[in-house]
PDB file of N, CA and C in Angstrom:
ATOM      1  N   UNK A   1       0.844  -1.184   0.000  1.00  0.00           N
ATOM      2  CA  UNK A   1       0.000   0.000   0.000  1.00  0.00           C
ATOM      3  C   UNK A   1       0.887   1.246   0.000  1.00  0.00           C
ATOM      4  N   UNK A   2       0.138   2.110  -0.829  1.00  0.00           N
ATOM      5  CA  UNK A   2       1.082   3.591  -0.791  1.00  0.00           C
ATOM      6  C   UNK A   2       0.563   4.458  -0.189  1.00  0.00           C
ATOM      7  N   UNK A   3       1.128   5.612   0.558  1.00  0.00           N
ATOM      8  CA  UNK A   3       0.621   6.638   1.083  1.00  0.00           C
ATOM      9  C   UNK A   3      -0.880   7.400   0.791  1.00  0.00           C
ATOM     10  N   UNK A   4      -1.037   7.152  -0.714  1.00  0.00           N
ATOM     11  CA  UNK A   4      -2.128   7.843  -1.318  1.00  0.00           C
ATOM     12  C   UNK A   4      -3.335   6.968  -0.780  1.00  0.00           C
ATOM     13  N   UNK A   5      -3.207   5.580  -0.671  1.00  0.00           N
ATOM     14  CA  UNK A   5      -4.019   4.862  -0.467  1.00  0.00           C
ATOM     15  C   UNK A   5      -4.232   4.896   1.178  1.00  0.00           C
ATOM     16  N   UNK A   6      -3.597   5.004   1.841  1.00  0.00           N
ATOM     17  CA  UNK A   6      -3.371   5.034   3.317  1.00  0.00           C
ATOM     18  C   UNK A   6      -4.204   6.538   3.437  1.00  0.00           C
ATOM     19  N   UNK A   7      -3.990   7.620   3.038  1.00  0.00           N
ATOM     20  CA  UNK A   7      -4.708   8.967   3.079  1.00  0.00           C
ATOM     21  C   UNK A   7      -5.964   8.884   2.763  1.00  0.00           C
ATOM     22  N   UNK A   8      -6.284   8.652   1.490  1.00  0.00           N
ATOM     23  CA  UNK A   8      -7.852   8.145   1.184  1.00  0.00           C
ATOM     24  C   UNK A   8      -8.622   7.176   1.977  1.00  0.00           C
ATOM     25  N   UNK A   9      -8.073   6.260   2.413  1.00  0.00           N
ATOM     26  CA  UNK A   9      -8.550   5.345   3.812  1.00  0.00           C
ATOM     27  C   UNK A   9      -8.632   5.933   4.792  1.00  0.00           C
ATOM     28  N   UNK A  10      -8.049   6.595   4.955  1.00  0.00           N
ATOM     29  CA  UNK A  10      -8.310   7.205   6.216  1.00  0.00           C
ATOM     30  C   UNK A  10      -9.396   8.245   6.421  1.00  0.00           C
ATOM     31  N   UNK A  11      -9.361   8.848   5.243  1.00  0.00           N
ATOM     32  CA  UNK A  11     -10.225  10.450   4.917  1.00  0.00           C
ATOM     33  C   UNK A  11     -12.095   9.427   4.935  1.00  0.00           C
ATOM     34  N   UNK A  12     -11.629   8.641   3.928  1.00  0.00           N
ATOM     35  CA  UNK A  12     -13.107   7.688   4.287  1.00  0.00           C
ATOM     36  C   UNK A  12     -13.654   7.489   5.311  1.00  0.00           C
ATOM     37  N   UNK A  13     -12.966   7.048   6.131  1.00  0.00           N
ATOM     38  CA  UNK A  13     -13.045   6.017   7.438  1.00  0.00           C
ATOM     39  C   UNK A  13     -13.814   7.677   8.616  1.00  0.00           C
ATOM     40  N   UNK A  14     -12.927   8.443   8.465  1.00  0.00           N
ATOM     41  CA  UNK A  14     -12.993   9.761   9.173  1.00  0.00           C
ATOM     42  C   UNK A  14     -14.757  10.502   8.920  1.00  0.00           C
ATOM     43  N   UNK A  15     -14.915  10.568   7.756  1.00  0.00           N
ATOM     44  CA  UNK A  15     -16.047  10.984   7.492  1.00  0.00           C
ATOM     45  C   UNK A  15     -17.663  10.108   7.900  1.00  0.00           C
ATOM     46  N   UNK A  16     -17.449   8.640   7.705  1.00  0.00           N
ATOM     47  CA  UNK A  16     -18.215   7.724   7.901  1.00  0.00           C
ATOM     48  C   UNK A  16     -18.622   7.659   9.978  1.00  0.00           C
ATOM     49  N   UNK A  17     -17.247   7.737  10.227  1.00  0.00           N
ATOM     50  CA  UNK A  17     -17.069   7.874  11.306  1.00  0.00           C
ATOM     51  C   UNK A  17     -17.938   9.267  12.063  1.00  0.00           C
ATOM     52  N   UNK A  18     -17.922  10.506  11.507  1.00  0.00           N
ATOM     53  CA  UNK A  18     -18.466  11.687  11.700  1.00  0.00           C
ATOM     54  C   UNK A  18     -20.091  11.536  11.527  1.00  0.00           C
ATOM     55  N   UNK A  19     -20.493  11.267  10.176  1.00  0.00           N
ATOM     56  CA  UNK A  19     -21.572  10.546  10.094  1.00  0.00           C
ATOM     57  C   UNK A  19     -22.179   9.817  10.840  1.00  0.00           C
ATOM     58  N   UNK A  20     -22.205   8.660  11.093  1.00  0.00           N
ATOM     59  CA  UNK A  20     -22.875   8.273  12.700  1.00  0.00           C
ATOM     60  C   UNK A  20     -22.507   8.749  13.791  1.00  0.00           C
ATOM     61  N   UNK A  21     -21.614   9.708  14.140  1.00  0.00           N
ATOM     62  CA  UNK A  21     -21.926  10.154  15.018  1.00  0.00           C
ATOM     63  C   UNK A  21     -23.029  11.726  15.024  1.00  0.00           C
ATOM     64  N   UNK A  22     -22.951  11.822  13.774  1.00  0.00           N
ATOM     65  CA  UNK A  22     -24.130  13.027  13.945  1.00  0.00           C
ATOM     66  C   UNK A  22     -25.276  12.622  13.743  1.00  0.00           C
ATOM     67  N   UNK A  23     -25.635  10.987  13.579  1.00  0.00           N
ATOM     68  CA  UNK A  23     -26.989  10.649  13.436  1.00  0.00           C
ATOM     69  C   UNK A  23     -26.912  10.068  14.619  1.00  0.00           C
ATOM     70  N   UNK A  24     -26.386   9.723  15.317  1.00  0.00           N
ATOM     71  CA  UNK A  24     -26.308   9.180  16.618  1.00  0.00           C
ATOM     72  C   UNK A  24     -26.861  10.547  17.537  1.00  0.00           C
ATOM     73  N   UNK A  25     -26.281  12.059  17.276  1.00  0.00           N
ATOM     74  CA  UNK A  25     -26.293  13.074  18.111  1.00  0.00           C
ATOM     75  C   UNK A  25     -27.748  13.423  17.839  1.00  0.00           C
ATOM     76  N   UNK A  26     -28.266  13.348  17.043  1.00  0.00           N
ATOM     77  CA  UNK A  26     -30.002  13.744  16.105  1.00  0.00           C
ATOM     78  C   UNK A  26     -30.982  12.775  16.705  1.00  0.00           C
ATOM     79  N   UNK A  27     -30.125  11.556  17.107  1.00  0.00           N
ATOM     80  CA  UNK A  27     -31.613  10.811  17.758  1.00  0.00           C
ATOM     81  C   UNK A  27     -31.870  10.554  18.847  1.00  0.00           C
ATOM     82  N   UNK A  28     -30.431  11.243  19.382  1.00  0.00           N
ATOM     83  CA  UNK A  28     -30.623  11.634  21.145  1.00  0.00           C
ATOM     84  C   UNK A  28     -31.293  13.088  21.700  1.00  0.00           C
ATOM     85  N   UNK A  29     -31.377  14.149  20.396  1.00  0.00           N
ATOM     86  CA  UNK A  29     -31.821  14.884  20.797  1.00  0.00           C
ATOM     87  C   UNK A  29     -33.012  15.075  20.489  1.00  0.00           C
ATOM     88  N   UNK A  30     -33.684  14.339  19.764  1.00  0.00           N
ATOM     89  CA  UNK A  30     -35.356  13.816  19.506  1.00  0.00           C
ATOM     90  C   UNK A  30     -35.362  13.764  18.203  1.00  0.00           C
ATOM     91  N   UNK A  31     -34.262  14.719  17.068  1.00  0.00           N
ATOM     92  CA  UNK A  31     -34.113  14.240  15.941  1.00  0.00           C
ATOM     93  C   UNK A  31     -34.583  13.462  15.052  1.00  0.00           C
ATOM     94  N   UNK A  32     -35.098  13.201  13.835  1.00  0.00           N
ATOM     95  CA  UNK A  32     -35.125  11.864  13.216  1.00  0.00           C
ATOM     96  C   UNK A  32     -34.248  12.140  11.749  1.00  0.00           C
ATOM     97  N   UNK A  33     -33.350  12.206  11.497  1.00  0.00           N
ATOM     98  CA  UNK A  33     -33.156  12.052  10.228  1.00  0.00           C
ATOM     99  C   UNK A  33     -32.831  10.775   9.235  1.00  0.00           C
ATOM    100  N   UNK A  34     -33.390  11.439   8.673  1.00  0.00           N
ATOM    101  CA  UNK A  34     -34.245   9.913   7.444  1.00  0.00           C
ATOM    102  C   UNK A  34     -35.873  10.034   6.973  1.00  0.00           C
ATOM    103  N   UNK A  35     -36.388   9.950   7.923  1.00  0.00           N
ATOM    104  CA  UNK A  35     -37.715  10.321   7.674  1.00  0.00           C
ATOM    105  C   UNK A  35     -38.355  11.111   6.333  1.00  0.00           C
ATOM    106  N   UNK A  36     -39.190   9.757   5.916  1.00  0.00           N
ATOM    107  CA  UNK A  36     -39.627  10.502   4.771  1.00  0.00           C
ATOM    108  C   UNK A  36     -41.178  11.110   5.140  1.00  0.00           C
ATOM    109  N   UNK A  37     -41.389  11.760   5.739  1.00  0.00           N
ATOM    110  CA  UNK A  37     -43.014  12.689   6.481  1.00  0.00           C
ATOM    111  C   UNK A  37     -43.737  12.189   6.473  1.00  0.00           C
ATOM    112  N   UNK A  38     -43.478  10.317   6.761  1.00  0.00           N
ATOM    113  CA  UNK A  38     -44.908   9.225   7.366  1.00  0.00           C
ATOM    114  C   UNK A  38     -44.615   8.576   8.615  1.00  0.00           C
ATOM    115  N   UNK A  39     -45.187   9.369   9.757  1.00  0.00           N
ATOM    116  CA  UNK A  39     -44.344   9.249  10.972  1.00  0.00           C
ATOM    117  C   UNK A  39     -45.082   7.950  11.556  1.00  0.00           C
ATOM    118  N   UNK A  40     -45.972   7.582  10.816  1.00  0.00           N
ATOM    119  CA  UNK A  40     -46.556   6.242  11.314  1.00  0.00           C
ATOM    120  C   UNK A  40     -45.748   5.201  11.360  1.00  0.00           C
ATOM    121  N   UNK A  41     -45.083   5.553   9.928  1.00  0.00           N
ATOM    122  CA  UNK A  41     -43.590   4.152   9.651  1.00  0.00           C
ATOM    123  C   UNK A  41     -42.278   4.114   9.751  1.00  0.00           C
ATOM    124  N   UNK A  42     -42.196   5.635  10.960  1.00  0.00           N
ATOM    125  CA  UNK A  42     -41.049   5.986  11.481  1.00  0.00           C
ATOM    126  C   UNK A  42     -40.931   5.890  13.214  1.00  0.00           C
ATOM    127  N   UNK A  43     -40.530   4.362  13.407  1.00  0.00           N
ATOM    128  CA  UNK A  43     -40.365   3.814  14.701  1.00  0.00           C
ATOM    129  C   UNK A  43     -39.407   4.842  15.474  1.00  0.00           C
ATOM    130  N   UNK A  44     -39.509   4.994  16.525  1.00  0.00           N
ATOM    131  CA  UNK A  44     -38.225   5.318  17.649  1.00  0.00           C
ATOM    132  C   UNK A  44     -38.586   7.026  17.092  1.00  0.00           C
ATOM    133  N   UNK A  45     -38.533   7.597  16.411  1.00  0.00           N
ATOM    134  CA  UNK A  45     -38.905   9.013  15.918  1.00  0.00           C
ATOM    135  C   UNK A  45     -39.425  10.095  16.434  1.00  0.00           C
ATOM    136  N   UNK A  46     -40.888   9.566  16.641  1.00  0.00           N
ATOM    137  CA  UNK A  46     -41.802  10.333  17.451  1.00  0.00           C
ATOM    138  C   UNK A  46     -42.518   9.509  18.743  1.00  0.00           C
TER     139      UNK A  46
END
Protein backbone atom coordinates (compact mmCIF):
# COMPACT_ATOMS: atom_id res chain seq x y z
CA UNK A 1 0.00 0.00 0.00
CA UNK A 2 1.08 3.59 -0.79
CA UNK A 3 0.62 6.64 1.08
CA UNK A 4 -2.13 7.84 -1.32
CA UNK A 5 -4.02 4.86 -0.47
CA UNK A 6 -3.37 5.03 3.32
CA UNK A 7 -4.71 8.97 3.08
CA UNK A 8 -7.85 8.14 1.18
CA UNK A 9 -8.55 5.35 3.81
CA UNK A 10 -8.31 7.21 6.22
CA UNK A 11 -10.22 10.45 4.92
CA UNK A 12 -13.11 7.69 4.29
CA UNK A 13 -13.05 6.02 7.44
CA UNK A 14 -12.99 9.76 9.17
CA UNK A 15 -16.05 10.98 7.49
CA UNK A 16 -18.21 7.72 7.90
CA UNK A 17 -17.07 7.87 11.31
CA UNK A 18 -18.47 11.69 11.70
CA UNK A 19 -21.57 10.55 10.09
CA UNK A 20 -22.87 8.27 12.70
CA UNK A 21 -21.93 10.15 15.02
CA UNK A 22 -24.13 13.03 13.94
CA UNK A 23 -26.99 10.65 13.44
CA UNK A 24 -26.31 9.18 16.62
CA UNK A 25 -26.29 13.07 18.11
CA UNK A 26 -30.00 13.74 16.11
CA UNK A 27 -31.61 10.81 17.76
CA UNK A 28 -30.62 11.63 21.15
CA UNK A 29 -31.82 14.88 20.80
CA UNK A 30 -35.36 13.82 19.51
CA UNK A 31 -34.11 14.24 15.94
CA UNK A 32 -35.12 11.86 13.22
CA UNK A 33 -33.16 12.05 10.23
CA UNK A 34 -34.24 9.91 7.44
CA UNK A 35 -37.72 10.32 7.67
CA UNK A 36 -39.63 10.50 4.77
CA UNK A 37 -43.01 12.69 6.48
CA UNK A 38 -44.91 9.23 7.37
CA UNK A 39 -44.34 9.25 10.97
CA UNK A 40 -46.56 6.24 11.31
CA UNK A 41 -43.59 4.15 9.65
CA UNK A 42 -41.05 5.99 11.48
CA UNK A 43 -40.36 3.81 14.70
CA UNK A 44 -38.22 5.32 17.65
CA UNK A 45 -38.90 9.01 15.92
CA UNK A 46 -41.80 10.33 17.45
Amino acid sequence: MNLATIIVGLTVLLVMVLAVRSLMNDKKNGKCGGCGGNCGGCPGCH
